[in-house]
C-alpha atoms as a PDB file:
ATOM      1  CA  UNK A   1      25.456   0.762 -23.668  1.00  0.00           C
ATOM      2  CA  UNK A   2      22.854  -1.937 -23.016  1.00  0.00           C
ATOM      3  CA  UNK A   3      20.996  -3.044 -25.962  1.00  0.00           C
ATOM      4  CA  UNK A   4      17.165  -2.492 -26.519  1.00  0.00           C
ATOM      5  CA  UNK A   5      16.086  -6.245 -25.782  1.00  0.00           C
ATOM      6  CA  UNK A   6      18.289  -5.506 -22.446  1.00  0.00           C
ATOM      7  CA  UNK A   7      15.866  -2.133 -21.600  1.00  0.00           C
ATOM      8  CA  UNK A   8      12.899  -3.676 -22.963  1.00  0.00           C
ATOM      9  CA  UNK A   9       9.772  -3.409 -20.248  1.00  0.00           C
ATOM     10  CA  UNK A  10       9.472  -7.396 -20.442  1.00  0.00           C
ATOM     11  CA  UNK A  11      13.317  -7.693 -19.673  1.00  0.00           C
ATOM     12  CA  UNK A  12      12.450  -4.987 -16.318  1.00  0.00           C
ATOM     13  CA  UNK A  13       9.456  -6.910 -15.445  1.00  0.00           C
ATOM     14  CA  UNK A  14      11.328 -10.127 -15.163  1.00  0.00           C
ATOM     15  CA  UNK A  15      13.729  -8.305 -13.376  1.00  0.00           C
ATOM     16  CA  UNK A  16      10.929  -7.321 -10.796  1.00  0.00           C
ATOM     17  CA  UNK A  17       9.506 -10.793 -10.638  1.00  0.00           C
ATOM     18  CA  UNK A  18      12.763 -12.299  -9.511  1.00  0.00           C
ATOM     19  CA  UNK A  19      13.437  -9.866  -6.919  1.00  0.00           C
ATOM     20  CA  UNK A  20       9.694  -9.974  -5.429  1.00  0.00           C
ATOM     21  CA  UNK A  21      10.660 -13.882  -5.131  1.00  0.00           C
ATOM     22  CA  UNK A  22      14.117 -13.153  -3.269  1.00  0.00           C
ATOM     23  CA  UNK A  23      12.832 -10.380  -1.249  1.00  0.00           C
ATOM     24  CA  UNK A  24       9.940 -12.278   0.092  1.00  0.00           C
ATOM     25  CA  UNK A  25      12.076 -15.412   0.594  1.00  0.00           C
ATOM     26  CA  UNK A  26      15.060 -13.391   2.408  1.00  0.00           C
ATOM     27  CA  UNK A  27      14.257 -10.274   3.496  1.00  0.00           C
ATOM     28  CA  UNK A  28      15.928  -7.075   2.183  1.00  0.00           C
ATOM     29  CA  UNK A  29      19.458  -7.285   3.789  1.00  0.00           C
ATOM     30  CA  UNK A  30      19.940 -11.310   3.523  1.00  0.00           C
ATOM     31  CA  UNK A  31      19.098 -10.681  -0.484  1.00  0.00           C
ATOM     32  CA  UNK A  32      21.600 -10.212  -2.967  1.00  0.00           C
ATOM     33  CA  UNK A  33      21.996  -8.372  -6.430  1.00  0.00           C
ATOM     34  CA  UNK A  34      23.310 -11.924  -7.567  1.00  0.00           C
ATOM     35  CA  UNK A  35      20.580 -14.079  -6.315  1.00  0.00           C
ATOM     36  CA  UNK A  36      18.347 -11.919  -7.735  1.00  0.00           C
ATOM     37  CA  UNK A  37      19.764 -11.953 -11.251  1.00  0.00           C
ATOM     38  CA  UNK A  38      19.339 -15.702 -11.270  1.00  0.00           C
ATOM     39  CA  UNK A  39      16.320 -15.923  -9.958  1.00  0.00           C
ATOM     40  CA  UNK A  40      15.266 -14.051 -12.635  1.00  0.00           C
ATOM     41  CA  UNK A  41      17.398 -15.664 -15.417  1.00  0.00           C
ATOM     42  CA  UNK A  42      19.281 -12.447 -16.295  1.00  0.00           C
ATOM     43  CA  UNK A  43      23.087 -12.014 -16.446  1.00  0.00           C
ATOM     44  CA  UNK A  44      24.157  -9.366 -13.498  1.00  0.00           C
ATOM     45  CA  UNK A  45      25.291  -7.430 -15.708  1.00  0.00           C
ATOM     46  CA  UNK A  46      21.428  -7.003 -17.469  1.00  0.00           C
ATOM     47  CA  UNK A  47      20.341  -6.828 -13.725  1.00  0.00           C
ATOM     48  CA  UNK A  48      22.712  -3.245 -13.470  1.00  0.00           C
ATOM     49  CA  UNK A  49      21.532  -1.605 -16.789  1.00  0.00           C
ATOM     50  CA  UNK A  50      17.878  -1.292 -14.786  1.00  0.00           C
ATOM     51  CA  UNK A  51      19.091  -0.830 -11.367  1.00  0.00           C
ATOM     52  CA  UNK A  52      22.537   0.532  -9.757  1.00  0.00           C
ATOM     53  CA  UNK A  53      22.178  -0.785  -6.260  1.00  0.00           C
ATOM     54  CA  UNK A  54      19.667  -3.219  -3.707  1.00  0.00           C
ATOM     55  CA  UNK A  55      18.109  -0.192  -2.315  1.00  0.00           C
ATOM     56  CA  UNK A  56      16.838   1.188  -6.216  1.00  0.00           C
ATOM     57  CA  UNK A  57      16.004  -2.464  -6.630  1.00  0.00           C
ATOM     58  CA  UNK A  58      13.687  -2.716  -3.719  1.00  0.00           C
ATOM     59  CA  UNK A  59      12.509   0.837  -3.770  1.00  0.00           C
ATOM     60  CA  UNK A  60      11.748   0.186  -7.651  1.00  0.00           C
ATOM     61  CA  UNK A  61       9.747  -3.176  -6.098  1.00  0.00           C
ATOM     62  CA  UNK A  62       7.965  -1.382  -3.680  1.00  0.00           C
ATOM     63  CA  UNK A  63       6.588   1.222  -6.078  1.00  0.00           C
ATOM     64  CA  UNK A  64       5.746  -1.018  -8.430  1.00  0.00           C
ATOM     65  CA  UNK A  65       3.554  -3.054  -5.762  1.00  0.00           C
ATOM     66  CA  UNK A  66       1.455  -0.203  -3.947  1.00  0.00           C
ATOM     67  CA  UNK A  67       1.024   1.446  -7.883  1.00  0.00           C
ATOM     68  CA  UNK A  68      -0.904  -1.797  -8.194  1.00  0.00           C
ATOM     69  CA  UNK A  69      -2.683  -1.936  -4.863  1.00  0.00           C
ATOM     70  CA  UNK A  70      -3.352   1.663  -4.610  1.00  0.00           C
ATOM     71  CA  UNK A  71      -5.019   1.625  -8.241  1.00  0.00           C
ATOM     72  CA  UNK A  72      -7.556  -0.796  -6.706  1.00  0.00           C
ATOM     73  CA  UNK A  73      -8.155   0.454  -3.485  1.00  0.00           C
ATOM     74  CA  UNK A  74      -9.275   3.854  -5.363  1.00  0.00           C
ATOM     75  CA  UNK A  75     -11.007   2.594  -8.407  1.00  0.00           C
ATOM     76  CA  UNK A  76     -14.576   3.588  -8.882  1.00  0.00           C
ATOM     77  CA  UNK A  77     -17.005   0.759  -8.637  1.00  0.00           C
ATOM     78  CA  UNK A  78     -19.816   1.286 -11.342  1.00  0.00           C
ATOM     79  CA  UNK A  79     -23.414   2.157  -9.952  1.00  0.00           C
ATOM     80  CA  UNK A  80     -22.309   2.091  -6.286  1.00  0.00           C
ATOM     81  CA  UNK A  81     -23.857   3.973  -3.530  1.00  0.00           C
ATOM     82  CA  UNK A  82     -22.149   7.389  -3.652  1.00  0.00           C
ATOM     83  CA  UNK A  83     -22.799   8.377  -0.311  1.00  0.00           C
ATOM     84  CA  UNK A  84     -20.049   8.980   1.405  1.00  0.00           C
ATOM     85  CA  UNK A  85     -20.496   5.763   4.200  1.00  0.00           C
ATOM     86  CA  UNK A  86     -20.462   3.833   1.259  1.00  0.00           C
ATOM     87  CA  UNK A  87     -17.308   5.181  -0.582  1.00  0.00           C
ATOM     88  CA  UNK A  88     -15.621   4.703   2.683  1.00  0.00           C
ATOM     89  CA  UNK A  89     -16.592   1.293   3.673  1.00  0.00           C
ATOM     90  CA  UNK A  90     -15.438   0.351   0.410  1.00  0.00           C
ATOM     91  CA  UNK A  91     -11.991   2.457   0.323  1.00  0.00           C
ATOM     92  CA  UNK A  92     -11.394   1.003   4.004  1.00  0.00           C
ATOM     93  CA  UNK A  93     -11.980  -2.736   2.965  1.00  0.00           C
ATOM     94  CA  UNK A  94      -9.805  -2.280  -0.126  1.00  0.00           C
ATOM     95  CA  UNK A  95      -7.337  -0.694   1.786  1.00  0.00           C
ATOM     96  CA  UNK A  96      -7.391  -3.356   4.707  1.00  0.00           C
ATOM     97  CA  UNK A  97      -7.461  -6.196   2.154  1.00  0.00           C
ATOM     98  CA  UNK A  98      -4.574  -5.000   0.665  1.00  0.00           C
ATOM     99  CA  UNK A  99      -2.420  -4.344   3.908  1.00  0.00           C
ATOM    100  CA  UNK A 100      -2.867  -7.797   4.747  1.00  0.00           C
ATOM    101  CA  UNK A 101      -2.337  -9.649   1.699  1.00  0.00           C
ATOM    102  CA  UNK A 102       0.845 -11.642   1.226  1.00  0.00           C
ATOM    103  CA  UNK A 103       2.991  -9.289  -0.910  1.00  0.00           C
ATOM    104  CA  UNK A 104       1.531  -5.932   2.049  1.00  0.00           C
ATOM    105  CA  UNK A 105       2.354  -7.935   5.028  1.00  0.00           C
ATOM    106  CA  UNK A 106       5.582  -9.297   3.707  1.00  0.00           C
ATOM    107  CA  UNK A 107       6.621  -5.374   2.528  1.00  0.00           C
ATOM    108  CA  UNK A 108       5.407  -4.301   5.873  1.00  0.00           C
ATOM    109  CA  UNK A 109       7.851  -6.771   7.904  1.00  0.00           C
ATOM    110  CA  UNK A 110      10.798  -5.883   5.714  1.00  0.00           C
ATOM    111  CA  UNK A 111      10.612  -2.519   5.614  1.00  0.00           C
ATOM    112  CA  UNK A 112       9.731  -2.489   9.349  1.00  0.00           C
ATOM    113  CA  UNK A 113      12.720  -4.951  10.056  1.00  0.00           C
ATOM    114  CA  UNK A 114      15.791  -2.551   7.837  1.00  0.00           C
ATOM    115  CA  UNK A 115      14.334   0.595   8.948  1.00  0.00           C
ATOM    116  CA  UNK A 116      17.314   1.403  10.989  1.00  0.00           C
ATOM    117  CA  UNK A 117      19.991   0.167   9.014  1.00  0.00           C
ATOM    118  CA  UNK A 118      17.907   1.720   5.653  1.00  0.00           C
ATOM    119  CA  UNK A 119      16.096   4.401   6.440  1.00  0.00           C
ATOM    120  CA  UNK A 120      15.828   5.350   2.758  1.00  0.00           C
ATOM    121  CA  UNK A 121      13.558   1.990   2.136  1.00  0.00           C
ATOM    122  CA  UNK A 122      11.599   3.211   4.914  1.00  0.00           C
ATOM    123  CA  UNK A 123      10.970   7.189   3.003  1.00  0.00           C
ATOM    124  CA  UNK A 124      10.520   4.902   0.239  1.00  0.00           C
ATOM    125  CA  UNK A 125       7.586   2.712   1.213  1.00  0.00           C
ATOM    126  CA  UNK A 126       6.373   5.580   3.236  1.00  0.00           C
ATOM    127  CA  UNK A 127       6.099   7.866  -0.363  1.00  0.00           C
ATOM    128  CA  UNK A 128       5.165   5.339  -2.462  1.00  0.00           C
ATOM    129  CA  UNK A 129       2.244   3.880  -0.246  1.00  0.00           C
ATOM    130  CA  UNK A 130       1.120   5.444   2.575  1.00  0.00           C
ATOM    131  CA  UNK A 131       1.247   8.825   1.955  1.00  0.00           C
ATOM    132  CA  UNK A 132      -0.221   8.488  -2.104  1.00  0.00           C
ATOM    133  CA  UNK A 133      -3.331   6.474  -0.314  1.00  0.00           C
ATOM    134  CA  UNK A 134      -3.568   9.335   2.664  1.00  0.00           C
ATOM    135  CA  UNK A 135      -3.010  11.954  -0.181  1.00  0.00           C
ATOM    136  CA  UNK A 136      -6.143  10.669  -2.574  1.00  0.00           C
ATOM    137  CA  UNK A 137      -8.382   9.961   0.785  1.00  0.00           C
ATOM    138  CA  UNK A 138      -7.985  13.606   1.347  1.00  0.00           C
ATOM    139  CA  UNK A 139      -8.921  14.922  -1.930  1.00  0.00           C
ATOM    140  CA  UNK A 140     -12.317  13.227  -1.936  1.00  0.00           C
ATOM    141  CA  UNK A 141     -12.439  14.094   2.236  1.00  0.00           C
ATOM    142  CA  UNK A 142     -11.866  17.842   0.485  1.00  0.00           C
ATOM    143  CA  UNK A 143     -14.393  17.223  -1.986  1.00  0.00           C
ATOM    144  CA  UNK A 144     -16.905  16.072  -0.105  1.00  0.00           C
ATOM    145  CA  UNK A 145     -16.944  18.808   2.385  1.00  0.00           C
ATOM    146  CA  UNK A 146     -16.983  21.592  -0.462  1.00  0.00           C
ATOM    147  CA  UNK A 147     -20.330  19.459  -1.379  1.00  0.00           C
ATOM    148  CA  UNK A 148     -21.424  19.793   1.889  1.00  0.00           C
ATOM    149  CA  UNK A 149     -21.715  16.488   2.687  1.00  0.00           C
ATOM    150  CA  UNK A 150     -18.790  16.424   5.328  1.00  0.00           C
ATOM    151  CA  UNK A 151     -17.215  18.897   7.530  1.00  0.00           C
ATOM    152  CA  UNK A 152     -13.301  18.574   7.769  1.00  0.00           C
ATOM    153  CA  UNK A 153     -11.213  21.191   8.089  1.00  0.00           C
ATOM    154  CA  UNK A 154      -8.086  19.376   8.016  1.00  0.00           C
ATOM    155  CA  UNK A 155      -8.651  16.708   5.430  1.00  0.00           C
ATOM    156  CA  UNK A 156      -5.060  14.887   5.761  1.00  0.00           C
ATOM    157  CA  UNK A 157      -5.370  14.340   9.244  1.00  0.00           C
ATOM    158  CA  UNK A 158      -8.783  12.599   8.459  1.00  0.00           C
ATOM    159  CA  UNK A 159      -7.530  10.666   6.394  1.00  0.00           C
ATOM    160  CA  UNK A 160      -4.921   9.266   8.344  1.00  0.00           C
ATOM    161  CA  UNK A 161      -7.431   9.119  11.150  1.00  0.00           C
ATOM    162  CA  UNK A 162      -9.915   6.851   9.194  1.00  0.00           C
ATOM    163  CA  UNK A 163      -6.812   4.510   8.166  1.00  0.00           C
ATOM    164  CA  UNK A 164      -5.718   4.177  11.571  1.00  0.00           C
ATOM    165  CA  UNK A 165      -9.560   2.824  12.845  1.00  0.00           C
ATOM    166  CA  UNK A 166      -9.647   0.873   9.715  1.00  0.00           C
ATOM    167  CA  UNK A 167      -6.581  -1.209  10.927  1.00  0.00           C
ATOM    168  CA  UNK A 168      -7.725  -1.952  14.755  1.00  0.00           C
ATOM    169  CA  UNK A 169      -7.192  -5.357  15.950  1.00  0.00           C
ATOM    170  CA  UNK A 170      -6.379  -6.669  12.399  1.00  0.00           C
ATOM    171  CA  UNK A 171      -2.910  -5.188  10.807  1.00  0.00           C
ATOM    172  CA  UNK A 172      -0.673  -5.210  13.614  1.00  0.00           C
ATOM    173  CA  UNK A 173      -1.872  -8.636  14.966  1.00  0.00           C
ATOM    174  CA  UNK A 174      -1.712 -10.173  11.615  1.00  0.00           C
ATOM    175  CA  UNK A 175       2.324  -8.623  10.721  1.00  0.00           C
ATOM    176  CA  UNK A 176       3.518 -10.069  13.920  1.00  0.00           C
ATOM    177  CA  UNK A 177       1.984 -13.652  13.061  1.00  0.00           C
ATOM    178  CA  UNK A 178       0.198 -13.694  16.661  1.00  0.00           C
ATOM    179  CA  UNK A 179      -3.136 -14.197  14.068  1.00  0.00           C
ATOM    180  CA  UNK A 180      -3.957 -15.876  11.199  1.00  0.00           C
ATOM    181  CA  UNK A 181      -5.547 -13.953   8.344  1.00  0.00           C
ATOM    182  CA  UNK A 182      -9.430 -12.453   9.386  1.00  0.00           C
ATOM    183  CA  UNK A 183     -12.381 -13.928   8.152  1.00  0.00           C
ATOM    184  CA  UNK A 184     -14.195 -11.240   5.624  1.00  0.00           C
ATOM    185  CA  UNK A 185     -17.155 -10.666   8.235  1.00  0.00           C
ATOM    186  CA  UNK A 186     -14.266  -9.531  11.305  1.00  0.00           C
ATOM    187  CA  UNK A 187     -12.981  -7.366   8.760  1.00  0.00           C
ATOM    188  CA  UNK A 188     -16.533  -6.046   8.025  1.00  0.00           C
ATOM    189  CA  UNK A 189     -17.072  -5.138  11.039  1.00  0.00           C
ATOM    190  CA  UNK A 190     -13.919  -3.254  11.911  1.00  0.00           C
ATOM    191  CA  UNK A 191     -14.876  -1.242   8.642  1.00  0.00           C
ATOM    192  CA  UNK A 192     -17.920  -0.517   9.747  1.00  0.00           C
ATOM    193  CA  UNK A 193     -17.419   0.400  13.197  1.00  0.00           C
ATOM    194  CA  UNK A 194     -14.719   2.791  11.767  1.00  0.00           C
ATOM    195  CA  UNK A 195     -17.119   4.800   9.487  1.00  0.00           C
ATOM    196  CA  UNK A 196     -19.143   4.675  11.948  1.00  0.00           C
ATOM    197  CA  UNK A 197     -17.163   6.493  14.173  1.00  0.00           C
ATOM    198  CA  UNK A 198     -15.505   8.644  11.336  1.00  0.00           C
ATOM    199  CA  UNK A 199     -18.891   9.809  10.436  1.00  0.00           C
ATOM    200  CA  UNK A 200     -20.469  10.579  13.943  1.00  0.00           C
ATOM    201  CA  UNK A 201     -17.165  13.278  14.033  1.00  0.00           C
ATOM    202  CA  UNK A 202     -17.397  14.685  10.126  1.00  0.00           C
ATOM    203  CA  UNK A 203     -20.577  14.028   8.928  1.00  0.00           C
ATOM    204  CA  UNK A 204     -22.386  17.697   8.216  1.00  0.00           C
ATOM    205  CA  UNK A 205     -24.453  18.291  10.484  1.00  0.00           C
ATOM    206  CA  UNK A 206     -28.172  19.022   9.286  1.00  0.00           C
ATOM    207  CA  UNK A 207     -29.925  22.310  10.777  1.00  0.00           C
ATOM    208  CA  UNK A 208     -32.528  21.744  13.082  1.00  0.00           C
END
C-alpha cells in the first residue's frame, strides 16, 4: 500500500503537471507512463498508485482542465447586466476564449487525432467538457424561458445551437493552424452576431 505522502493531493497534482507537459509536447499515443513519471520527478511506481493506465492518466488530465475552464466560463460576474443578451455574450466569449487557448486547442487536436484508436478519450473529453458546458447552458436556457424571458422548448438543442454560432470562422480555423489566434474585437463580433441571431429565434416575443 502506498504511503500517505505518496496519495497526498500535492503528490497527484505534480503528477498532473508532468503529464500536461508530456501530453502537450507528444501527443497522447507518442507519450509514455515513464516519461511522464520523470517529467514529474516521481518514481513509476508513485505514478501507478494514482493512475493504472495512459488512458486514466489523460482522462484524469482532461477533467481536471475543463473543471477549471468550465468554472470560469459559468461564473457570475458581480453587477452585470442580467439580461439575457448579456449573460450570453459573456458565456459565449468565455467559452470561445477558452476553446482556443493553448491547453483547449492542444486537448482538441489530441483528442481529435486518437479518436479512432481511443475512442474512450474521445467519451471522455466529450463528458467532461462539452456536454457539462451544453448541460449548464441549458439550465439557465430552461430558466429563462420559465421567466418568460425566452421561448425554447428544447433547451439542449439551444444550447448546442448557440455554441456552434459562437465558434464560426474562429475554432476550426485556429485547431488546424491555417490562423493565428483572433484579435479580441473578431471574436467580439462573432459573439455578437451569434446572440444576435440566437435571440431573433428565442427571444419571447412581446404581444402586440
Amino acid at each position: 500500500m502506498a504511503d500517505l505522502d505518496t496519495l497526498s493531493p500535492e503528490k497527484r497534482a505534480q503528477v498532473l503537471a508532468g503529464a500536461k507537459t508530456v501530453f502537450d509536447r507528444d501527443g497522447y499515443e507518442g507519450a509514455s507512463m515513464s516519461r511522464i513519471a520523470r517529467e514529474a520527478g516521481v518514481s513509476k511506481g508513485t505514478l501507478y498508485n494514482y493512475f493504472e493506465s495512459k488512458a486514466e492518466l489523460f482522462a484524469a488530465y482532461v477533467a481536471q482542465q475543463c473543471t477549471a475552464k468550465l468554472d470560469q466560463v459559468f461564473a457570475p460576474s458581480p453587477g452585470s447586466d442580467p439580461s439575457p443578451a448579456a449573460v450570453l455574450r459573456t458565456i459565449g466569449t468565455r467559452m470561445v476564449d477558452m476553446m482556443l487557448s493553448p491547453v483547449g486547442v492542444t486537448i482538441y487536436r489530441v483528442v481529435t487525432s486518437e479518436a479512432t484508436k481511443f475512442p474512450e478519450l474521445a467519451r471522455t473529453f466529450f463528458e467532461a467538457g462539452p456536454a457539462r458546458a451544453i448541460a449548464a447552458l441549458a439550465d439557465w436556457l430552461a430558466a429563462e424561458t420559465a421567466s418568460g424571458r425566452l421561448a425554447i422548448t428544447d433547451p439542449v438543442f439551444a444550447a448546442e445551437q448557440f455554441f456552434s454560432l459562437c465558434q464560426t470562422r474562429l475554432c476550426l480555423r485556429r485547431a488546424l493552424e491555417l490562423e493565428g489566434p483572433p484579435k479580441p474585437e473578431e471574436v467580439a463580433r462573432v459573439v455578437d452576431a451569434a446572440v444576435a441571431m440566437f435571440l431573433a429565434s428565442y427571444a419571447a416575443k412581446v404581444p402586440a
